[in-house]
Each structure stands twice: as structure tokens, then as C-alpha cells.
PDB file of N, CA and C in Angstrom:
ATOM      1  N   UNK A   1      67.347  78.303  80.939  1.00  0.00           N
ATOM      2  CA  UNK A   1      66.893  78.472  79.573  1.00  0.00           C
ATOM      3  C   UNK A   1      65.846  77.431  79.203  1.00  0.00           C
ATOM      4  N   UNK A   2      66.379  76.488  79.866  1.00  0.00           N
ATOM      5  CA  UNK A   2      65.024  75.368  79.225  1.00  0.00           C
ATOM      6  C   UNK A   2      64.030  75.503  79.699  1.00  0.00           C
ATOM      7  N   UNK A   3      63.762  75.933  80.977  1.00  0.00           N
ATOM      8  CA  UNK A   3      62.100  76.283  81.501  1.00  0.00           C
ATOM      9  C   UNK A   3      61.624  77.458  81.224  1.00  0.00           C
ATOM     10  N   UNK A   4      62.553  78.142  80.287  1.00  0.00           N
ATOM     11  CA  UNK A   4      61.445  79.684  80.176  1.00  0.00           C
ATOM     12  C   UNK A   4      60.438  79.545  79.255  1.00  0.00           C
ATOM     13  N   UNK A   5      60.333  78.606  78.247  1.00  0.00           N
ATOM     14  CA  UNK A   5      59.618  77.906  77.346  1.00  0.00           C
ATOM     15  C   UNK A   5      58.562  77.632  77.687  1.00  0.00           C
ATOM     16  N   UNK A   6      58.373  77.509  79.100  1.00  0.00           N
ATOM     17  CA  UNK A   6      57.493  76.786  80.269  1.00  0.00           C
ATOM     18  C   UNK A   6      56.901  77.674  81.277  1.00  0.00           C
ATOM     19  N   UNK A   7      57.505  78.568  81.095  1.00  0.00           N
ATOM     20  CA  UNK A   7      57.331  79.651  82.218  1.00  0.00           C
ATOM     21  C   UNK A   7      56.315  80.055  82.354  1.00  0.00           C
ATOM     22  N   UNK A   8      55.168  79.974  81.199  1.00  0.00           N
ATOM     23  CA  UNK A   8      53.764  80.302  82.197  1.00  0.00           C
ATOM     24  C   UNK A   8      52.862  79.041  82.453  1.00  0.00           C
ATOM     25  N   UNK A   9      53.024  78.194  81.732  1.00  0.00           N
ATOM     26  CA  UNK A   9      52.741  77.037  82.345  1.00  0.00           C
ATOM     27  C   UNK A   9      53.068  76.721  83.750  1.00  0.00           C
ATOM     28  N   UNK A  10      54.386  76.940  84.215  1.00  0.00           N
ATOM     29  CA  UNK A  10      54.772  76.969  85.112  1.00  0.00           C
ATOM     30  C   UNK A  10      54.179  77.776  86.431  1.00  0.00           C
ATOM     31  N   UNK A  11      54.117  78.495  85.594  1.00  0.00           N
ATOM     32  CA  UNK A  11      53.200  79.854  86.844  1.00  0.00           C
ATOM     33  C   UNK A  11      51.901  79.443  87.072  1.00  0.00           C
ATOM     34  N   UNK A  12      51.056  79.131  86.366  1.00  0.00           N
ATOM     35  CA  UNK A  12      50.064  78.442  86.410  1.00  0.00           C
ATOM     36  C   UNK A  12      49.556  77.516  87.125  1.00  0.00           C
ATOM     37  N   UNK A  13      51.134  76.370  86.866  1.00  0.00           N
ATOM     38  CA  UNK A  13      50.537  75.235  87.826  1.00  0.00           C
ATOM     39  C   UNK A  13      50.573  75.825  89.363  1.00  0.00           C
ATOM     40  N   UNK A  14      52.119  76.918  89.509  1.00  0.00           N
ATOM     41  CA  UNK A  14      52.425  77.635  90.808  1.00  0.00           C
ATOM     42  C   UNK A  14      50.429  77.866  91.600  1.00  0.00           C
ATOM     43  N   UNK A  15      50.131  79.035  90.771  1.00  0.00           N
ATOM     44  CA  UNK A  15      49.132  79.358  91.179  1.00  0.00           C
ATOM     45  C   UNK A  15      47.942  78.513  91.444  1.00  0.00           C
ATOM     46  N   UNK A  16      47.693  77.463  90.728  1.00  0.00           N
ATOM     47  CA  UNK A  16      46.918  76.388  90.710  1.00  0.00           C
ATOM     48  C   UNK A  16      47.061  75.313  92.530  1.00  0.00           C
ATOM     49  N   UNK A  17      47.913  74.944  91.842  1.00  0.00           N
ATOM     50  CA  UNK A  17      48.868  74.171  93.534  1.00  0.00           C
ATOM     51  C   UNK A  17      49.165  75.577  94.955  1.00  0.00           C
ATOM     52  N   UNK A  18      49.312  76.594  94.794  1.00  0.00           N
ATOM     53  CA  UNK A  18      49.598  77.656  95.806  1.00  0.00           C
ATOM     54  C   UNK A  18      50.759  76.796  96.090  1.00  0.00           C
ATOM     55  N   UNK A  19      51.734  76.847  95.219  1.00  0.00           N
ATOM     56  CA  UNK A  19      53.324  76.539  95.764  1.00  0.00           C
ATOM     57  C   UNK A  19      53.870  77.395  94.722  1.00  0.00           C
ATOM     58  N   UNK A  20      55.114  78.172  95.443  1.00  0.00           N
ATOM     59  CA  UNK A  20      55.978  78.903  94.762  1.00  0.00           C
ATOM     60  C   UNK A  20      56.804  78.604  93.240  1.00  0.00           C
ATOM     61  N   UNK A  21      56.509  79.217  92.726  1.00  0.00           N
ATOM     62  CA  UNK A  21      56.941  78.460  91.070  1.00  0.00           C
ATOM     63  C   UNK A  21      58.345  78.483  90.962  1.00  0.00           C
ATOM     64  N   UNK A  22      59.138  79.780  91.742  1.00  0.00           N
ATOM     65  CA  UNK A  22      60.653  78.981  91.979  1.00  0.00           C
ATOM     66  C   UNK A  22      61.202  78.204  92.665  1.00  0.00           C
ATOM     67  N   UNK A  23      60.204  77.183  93.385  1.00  0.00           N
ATOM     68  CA  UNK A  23      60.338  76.049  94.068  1.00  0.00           C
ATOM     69  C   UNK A  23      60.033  75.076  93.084  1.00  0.00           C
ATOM     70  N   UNK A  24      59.155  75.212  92.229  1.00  0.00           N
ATOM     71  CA  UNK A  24      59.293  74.039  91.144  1.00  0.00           C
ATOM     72  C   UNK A  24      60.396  74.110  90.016  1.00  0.00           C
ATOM     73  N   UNK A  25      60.451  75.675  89.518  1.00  0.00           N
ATOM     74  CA  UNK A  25      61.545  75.828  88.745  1.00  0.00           C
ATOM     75  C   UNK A  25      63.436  74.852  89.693  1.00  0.00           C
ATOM     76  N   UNK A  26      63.167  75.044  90.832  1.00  0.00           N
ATOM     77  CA  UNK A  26      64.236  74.610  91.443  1.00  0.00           C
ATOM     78  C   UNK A  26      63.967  73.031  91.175  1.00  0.00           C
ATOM     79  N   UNK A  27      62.836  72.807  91.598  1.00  0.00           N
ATOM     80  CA  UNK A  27      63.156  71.196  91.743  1.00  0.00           C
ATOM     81  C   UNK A  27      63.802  70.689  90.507  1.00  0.00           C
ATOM     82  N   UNK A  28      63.210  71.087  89.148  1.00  0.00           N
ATOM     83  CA  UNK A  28      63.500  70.584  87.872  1.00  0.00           C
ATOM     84  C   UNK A  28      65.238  71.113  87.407  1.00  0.00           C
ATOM     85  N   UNK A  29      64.982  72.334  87.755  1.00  0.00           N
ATOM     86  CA  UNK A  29      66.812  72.254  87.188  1.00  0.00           C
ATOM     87  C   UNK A  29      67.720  71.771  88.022  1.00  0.00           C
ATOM     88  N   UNK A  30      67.530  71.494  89.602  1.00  0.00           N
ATOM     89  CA  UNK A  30      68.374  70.691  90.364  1.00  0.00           C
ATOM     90  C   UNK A  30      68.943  69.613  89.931  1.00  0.00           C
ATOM     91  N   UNK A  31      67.722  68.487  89.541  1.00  0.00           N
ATOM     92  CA  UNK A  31      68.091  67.273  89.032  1.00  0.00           C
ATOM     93  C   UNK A  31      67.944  67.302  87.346  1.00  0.00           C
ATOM     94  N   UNK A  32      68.158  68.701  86.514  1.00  0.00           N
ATOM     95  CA  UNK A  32      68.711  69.043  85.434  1.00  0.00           C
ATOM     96  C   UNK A  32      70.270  68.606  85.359  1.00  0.00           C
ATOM     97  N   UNK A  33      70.632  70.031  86.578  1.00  0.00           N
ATOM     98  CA  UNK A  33      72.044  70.688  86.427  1.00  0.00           C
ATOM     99  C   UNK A  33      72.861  69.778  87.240  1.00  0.00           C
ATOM    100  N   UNK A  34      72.501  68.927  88.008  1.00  0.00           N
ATOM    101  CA  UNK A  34      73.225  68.793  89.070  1.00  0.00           C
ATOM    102  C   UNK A  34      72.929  66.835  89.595  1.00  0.00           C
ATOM    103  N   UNK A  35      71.932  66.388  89.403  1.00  0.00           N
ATOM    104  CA  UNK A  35      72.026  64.926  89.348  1.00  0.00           C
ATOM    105  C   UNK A  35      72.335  63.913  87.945  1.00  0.00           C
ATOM    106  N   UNK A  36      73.631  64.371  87.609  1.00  0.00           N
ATOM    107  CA  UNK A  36      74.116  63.851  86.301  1.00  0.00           C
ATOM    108  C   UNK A  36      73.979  62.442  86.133  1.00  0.00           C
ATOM    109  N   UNK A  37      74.084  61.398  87.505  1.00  0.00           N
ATOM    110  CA  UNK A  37      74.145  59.839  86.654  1.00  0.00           C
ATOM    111  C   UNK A  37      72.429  59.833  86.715  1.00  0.00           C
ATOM    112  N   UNK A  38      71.594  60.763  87.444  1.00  0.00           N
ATOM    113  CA  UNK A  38      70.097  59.876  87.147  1.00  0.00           C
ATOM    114  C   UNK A  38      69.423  60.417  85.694  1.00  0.00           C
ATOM    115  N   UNK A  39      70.011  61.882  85.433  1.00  0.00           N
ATOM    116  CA  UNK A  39      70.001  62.207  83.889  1.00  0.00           C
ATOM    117  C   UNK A  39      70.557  61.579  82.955  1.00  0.00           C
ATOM    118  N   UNK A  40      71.653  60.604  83.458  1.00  0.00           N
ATOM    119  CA  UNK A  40      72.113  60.034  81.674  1.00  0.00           C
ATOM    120  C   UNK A  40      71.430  58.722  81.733  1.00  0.00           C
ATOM    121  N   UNK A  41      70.960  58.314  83.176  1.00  0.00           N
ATOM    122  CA  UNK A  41      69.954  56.993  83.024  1.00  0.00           C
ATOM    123  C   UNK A  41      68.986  57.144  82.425  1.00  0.00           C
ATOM    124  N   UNK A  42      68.165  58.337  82.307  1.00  0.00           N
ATOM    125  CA  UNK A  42      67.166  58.796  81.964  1.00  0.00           C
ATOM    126  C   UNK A  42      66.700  58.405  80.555  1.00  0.00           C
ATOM    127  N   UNK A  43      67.305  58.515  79.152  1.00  0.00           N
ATOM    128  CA  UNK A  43      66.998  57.614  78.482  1.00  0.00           C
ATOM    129  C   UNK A  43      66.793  56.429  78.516  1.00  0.00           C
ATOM    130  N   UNK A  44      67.913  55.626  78.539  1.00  0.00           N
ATOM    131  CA  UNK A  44      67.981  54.312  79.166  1.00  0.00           C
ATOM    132  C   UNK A  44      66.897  53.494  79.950  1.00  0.00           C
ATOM    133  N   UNK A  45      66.597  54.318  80.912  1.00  0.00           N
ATOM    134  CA  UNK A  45      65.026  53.635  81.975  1.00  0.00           C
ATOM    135  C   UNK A  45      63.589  54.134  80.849  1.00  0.00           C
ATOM    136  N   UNK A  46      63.746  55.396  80.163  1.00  0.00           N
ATOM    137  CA  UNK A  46      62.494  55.471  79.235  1.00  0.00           C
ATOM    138  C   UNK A  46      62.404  54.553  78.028  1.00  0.00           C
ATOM    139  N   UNK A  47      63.861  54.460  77.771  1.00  0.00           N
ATOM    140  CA  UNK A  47      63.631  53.182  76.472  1.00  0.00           C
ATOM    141  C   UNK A  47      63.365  51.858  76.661  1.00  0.00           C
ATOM    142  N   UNK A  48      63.692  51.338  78.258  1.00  0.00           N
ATOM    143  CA  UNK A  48      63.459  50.136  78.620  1.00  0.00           C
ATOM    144  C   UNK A  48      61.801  50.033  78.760  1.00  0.00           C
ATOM    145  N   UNK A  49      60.829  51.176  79.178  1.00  0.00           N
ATOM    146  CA  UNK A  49      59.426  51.106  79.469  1.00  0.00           C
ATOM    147  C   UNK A  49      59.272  51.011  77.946  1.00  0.00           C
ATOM    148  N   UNK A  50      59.158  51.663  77.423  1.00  0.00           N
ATOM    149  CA  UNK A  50      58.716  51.756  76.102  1.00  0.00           C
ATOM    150  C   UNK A  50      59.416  50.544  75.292  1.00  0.00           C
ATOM    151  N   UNK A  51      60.003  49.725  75.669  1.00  0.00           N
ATOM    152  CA  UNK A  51      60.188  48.408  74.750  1.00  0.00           C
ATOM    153  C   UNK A  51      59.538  47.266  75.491  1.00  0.00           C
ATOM    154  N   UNK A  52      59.267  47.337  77.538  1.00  0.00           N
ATOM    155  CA  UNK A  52      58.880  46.334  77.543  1.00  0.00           C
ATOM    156  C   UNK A  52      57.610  46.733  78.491  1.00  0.00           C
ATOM    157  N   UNK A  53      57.055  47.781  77.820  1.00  0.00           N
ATOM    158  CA  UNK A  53      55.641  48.592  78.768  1.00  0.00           C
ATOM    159  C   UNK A  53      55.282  47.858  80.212  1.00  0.00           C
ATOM    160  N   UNK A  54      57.042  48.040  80.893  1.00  0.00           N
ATOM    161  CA  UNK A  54      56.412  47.954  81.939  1.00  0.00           C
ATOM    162  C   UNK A  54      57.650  49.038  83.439  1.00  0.00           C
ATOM    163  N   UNK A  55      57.534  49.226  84.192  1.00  0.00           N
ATOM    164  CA  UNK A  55      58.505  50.248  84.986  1.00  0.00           C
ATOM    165  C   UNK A  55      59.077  48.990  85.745  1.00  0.00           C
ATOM    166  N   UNK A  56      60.276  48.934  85.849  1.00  0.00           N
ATOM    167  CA  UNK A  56      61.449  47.487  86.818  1.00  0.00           C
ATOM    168  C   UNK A  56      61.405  47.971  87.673  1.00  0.00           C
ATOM    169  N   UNK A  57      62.142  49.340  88.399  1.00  0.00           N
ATOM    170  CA  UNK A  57      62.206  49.832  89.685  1.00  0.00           C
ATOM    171  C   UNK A  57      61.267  50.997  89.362  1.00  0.00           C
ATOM    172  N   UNK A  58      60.087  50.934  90.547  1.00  0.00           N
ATOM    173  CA  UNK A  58      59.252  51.806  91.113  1.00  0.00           C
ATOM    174  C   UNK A  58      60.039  53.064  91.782  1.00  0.00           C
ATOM    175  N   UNK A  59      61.382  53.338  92.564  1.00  0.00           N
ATOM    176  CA  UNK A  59      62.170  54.054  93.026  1.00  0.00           C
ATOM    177  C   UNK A  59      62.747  55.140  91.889  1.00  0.00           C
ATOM    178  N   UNK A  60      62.749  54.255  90.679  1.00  0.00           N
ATOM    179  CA  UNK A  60      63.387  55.211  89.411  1.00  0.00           C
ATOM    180  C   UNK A  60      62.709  56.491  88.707  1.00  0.00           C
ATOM    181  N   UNK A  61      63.043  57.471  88.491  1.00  0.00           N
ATOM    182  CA  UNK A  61      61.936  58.091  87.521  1.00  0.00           C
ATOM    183  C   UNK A  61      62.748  58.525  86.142  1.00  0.00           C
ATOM    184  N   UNK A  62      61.559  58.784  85.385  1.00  0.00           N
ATOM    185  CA  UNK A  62      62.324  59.759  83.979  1.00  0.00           C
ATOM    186  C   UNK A  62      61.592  61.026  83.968  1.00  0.00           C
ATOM    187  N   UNK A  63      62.590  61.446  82.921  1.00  0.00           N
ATOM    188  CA  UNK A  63      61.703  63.328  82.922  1.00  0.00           C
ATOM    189  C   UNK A  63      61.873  64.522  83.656  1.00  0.00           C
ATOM    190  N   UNK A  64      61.351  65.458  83.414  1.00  0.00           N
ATOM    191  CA  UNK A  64      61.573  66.460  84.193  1.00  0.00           C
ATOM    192  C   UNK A  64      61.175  66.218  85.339  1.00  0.00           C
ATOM    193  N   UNK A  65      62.347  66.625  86.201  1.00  0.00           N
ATOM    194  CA  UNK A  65      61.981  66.657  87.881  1.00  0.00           C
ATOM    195  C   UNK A  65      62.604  65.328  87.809  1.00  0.00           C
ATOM    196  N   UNK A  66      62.688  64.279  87.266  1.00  0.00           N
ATOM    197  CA  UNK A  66      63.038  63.067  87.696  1.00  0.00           C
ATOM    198  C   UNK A  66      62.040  62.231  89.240  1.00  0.00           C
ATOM    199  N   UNK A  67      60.782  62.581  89.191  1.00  0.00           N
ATOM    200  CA  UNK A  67      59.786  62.297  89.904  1.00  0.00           C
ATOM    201  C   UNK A  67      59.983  60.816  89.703  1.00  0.00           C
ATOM    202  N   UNK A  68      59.832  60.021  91.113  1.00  0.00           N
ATOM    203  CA  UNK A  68      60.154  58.651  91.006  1.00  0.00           C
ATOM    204  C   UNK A  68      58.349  58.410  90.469  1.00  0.00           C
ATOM    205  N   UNK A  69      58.273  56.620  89.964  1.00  0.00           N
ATOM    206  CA  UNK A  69      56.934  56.458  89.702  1.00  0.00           C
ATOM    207  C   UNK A  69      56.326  56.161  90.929  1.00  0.00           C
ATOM    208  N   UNK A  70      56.845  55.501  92.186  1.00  0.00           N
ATOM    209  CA  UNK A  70      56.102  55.437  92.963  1.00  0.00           C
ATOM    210  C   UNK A  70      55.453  56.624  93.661  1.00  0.00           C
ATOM    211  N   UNK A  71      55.786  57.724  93.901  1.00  0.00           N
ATOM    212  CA  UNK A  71      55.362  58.938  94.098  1.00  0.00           C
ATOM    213  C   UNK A  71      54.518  59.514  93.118  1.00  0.00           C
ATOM    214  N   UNK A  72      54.891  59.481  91.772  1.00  0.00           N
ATOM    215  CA  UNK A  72      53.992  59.565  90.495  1.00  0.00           C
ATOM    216  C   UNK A  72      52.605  58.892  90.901  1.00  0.00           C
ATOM    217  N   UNK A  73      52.374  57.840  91.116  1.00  0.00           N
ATOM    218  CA  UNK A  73      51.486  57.104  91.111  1.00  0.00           C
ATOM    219  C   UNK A  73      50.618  57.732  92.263  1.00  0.00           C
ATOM    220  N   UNK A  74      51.187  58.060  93.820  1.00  0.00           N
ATOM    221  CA  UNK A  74      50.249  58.750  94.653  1.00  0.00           C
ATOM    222  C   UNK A  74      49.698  59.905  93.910  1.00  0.00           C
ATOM    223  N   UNK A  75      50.294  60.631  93.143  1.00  0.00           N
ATOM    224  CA  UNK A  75      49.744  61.860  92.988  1.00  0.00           C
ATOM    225  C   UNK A  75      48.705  61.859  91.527  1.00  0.00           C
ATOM    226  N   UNK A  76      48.497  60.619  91.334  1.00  0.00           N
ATOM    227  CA  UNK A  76      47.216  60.862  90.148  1.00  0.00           C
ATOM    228  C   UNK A  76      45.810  60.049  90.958  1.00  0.00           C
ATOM    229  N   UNK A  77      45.037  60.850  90.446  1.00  0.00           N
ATOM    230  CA  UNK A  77      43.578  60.910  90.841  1.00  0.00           C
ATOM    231  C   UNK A  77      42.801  59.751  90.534  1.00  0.00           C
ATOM    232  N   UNK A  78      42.140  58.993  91.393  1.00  0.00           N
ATOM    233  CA  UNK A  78      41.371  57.883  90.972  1.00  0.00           C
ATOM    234  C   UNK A  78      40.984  57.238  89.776  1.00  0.00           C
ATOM    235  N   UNK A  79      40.829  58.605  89.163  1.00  0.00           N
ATOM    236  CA  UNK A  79      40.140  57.810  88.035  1.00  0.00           C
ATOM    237  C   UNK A  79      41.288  57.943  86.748  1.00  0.00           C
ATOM    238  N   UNK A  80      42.687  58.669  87.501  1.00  0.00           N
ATOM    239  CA  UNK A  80      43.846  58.587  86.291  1.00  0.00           C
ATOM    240  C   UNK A  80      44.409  57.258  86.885  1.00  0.00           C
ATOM    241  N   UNK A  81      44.271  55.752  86.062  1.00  0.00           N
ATOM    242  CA  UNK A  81      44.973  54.316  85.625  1.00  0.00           C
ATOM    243  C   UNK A  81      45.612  54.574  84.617  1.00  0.00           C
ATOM    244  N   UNK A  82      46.763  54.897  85.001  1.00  0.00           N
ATOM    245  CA  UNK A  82      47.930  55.257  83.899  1.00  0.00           C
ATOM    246  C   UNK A  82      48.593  53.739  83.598  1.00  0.00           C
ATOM    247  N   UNK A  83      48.720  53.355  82.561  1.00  0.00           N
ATOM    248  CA  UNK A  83      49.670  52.269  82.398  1.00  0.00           C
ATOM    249  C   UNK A  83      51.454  52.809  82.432  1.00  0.00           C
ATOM    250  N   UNK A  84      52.318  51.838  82.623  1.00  0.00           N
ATOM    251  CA  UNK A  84      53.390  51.988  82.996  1.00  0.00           C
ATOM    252  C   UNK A  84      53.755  53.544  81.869  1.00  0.00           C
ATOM    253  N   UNK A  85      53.571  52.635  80.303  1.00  0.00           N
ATOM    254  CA  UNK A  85      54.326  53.653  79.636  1.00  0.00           C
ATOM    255  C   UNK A  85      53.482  55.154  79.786  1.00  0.00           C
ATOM    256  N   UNK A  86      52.109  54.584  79.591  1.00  0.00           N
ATOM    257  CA  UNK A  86      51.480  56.718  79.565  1.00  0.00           C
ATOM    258  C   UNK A  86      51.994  57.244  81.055  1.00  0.00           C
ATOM    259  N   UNK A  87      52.288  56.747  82.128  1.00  0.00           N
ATOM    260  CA  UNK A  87      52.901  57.407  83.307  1.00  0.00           C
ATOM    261  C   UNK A  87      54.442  57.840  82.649  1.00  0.00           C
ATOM    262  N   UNK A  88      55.036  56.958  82.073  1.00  0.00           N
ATOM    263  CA  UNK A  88      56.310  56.954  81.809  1.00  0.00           C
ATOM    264  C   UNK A  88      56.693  58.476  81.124  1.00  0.00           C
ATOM    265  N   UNK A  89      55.564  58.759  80.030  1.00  0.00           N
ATOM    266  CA  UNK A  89      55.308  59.563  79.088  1.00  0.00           C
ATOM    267  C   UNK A  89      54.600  60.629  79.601  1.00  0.00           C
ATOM    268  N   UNK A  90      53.817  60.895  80.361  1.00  0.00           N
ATOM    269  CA  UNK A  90      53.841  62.008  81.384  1.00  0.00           C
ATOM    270  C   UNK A  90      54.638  62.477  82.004  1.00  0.00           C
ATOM    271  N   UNK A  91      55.538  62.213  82.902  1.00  0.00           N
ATOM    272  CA  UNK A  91      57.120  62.631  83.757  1.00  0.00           C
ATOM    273  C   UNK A  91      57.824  63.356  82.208  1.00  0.00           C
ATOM    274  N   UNK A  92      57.917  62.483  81.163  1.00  0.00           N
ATOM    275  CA  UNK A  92      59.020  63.232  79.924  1.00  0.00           C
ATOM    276  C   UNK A  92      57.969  64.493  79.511  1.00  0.00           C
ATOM    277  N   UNK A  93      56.842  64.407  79.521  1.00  0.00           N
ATOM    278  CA  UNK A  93      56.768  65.534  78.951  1.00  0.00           C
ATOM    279  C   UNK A  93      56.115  66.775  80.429  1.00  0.00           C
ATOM    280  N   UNK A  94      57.025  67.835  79.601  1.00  0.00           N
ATOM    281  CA  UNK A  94      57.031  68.781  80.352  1.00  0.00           C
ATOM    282  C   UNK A  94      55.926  69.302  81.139  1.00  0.00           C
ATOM    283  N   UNK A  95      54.961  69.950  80.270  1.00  0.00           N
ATOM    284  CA  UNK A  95      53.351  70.268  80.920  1.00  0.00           C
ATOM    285  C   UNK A  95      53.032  69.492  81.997  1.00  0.00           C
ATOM    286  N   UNK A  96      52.809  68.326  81.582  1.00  0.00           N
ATOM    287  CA  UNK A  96      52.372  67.130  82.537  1.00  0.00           C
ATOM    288  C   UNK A  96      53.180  66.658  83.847  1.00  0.00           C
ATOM    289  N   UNK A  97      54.333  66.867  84.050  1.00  0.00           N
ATOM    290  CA  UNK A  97      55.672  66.883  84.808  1.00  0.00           C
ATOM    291  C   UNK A  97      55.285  67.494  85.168  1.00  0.00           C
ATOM    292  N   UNK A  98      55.427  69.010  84.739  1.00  0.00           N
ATOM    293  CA  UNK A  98      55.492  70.586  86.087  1.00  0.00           C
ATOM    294  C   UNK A  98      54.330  70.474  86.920  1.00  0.00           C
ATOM    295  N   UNK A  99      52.938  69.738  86.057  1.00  0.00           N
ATOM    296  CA  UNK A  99      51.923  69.774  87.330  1.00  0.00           C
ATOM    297  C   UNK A  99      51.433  68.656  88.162  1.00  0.00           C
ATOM    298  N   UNK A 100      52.695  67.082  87.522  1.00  0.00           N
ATOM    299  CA  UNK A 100      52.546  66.414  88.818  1.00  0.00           C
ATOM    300  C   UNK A 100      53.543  66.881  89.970  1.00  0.00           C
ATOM    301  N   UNK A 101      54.804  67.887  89.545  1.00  0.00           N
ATOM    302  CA  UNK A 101      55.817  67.844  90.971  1.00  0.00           C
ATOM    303  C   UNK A 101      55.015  69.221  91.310  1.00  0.00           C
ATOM    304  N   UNK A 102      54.467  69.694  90.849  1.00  0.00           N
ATOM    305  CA  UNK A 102      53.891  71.099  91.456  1.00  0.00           C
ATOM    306  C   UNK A 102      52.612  70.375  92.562  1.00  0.00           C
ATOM    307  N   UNK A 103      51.578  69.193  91.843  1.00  0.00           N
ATOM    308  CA  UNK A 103      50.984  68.670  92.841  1.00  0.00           C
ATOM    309  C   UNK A 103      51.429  67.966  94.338  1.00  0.00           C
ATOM    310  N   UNK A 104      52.930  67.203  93.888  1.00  0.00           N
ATOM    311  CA  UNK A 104      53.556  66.864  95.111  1.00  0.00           C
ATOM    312  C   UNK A 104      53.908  67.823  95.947  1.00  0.00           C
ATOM    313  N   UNK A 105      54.663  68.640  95.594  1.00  0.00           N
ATOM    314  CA  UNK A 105      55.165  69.810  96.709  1.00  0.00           C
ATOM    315  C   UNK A 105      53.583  70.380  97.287  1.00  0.00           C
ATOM    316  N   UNK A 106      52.307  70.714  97.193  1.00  0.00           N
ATOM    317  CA  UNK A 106      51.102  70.630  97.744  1.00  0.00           C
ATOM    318  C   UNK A 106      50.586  69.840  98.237  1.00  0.00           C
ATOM    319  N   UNK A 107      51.154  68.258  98.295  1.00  0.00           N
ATOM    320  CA  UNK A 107      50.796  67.272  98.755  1.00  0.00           C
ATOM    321  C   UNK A 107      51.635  67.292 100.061  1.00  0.00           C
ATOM    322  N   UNK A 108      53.224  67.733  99.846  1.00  0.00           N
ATOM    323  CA  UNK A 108      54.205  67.708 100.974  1.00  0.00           C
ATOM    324  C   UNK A 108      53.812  69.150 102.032  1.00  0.00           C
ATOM    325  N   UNK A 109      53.228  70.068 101.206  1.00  0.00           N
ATOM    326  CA  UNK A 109      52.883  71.592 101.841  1.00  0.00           C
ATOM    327  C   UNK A 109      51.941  71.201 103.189  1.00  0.00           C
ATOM    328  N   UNK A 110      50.932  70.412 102.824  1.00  0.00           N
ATOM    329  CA  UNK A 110      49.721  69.778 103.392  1.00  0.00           C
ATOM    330  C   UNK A 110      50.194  69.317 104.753  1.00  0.00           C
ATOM    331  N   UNK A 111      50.857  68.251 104.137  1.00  0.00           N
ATOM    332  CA  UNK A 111      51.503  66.927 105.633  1.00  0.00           C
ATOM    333  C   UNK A 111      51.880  67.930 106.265  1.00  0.00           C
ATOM    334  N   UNK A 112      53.014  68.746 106.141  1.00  0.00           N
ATOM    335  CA  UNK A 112      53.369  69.597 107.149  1.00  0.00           C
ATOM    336  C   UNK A 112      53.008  70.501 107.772  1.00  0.00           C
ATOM    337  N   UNK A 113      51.264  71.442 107.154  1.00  0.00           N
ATOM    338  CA  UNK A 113      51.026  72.590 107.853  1.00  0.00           C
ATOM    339  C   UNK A 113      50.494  72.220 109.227  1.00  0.00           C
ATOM    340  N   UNK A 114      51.010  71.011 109.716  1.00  0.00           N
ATOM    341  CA  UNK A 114      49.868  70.952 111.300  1.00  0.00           C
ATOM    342  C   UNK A 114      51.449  71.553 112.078  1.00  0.00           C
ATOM    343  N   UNK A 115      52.212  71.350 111.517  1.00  0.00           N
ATOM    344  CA  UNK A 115      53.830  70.980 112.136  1.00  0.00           C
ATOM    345  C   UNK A 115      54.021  72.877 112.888  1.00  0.00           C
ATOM    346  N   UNK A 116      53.693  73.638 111.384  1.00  0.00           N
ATOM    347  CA  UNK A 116      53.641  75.310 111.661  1.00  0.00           C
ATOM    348  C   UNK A 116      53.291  76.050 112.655  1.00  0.00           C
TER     349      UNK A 116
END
């Protein structure tokens, strides 16, 4: 229910990235439905950036998908210098989320097509 809101956004980024959009729909409700202690941290690690604009563990993420920042950080473009919190604030919001994990899974699609 919560991504149908999203659902052509979603498709979008699908088509954009050429990765399957119920592979992103999966990634996000996985660690929705089903990684409960990194969801109730999830406030908690966004209120700590946003009081002391800065990320403690690089391993952690917030937001949909729960995308860690260090992975966040590979997947923005040279000339995106996100400070801690606007990265922070990208992962929470949705739009911006679906098309950095939609960019990773195209980033992971990549590494592996020599493997095929």
C-alpha cells in the first residue's frame, strides 16, 4: 500500500535504470516489512543527522530502502556534494530514494553482466 502512491514514479525510475520495478518495489518493502530493528532506528539515526548535520556510522542508512550512506554516496554524480543532512533527506524522501536504489541495482546489474 505504501508504494502504490509511488507506483509510477517507480516505473519510471524501473524504465530509466532498465531494472525491474518489482525488484525495487521488493527492495523497499523488504526492509519495510521485515527489517524491524533498522526501521525503528530509523528515526533515531535521522534525528541524530539533523541535530548534529553530520552521519556517525557511514554503514547506517535512513529511508526508504534503508540504503546505507556509504553506498548512497557512490551512487551520486560528481557534481551531486550532498552534505550529510541533504543526503540524509534524500534516502527519507521517497522520489529521491526509489531512484538512488533503482540506480544501485544498475550499478550492481553492470558489475555482473561480464559474469553472464
Amino acid at each position: 500500500k505504501m508504494l502504490s502512491q509511488y507506483k509510477n514514479f517507480l516505473m519510471r525510475a524501473a524504465r530509466y535504470y532498465g531494472v525491474d520495478g518489482r525488484a525495487i518495489a521488493g527492495v523497499i518493502r523488504w526492509e519495510f516489512e521485515q527489517n524491524y530493528p533498522s526501521r525503528n532506528s530509523d528515526r533515531l539515526f535521522y534525528e541524530q543527522i539533523q541535530l548534529t548535520d553530520s552521519i556517525l556510522f557511514e554503514d547506517t542508512g535512513v529511508g526508504w530502502g534503508k540504503m546505507h550512506f556509504r553506498t548512497a554516496r557512490k551512487n551520486l554524480n560528481t557534481e551531486e556534494n550532498l552534505t550529510d543532512v541533504e543526503l540524509a533527506d534524500t534516502l527519507a524522501n521517497a522520489p529521491s530514494a526509489i531512484d538512488m536504489i533503482a540506480r544501485e541495482m544498475r550499478r550492481a546489474v553492470k558489475a555482473y553482466e561480464p559474469l553472464m
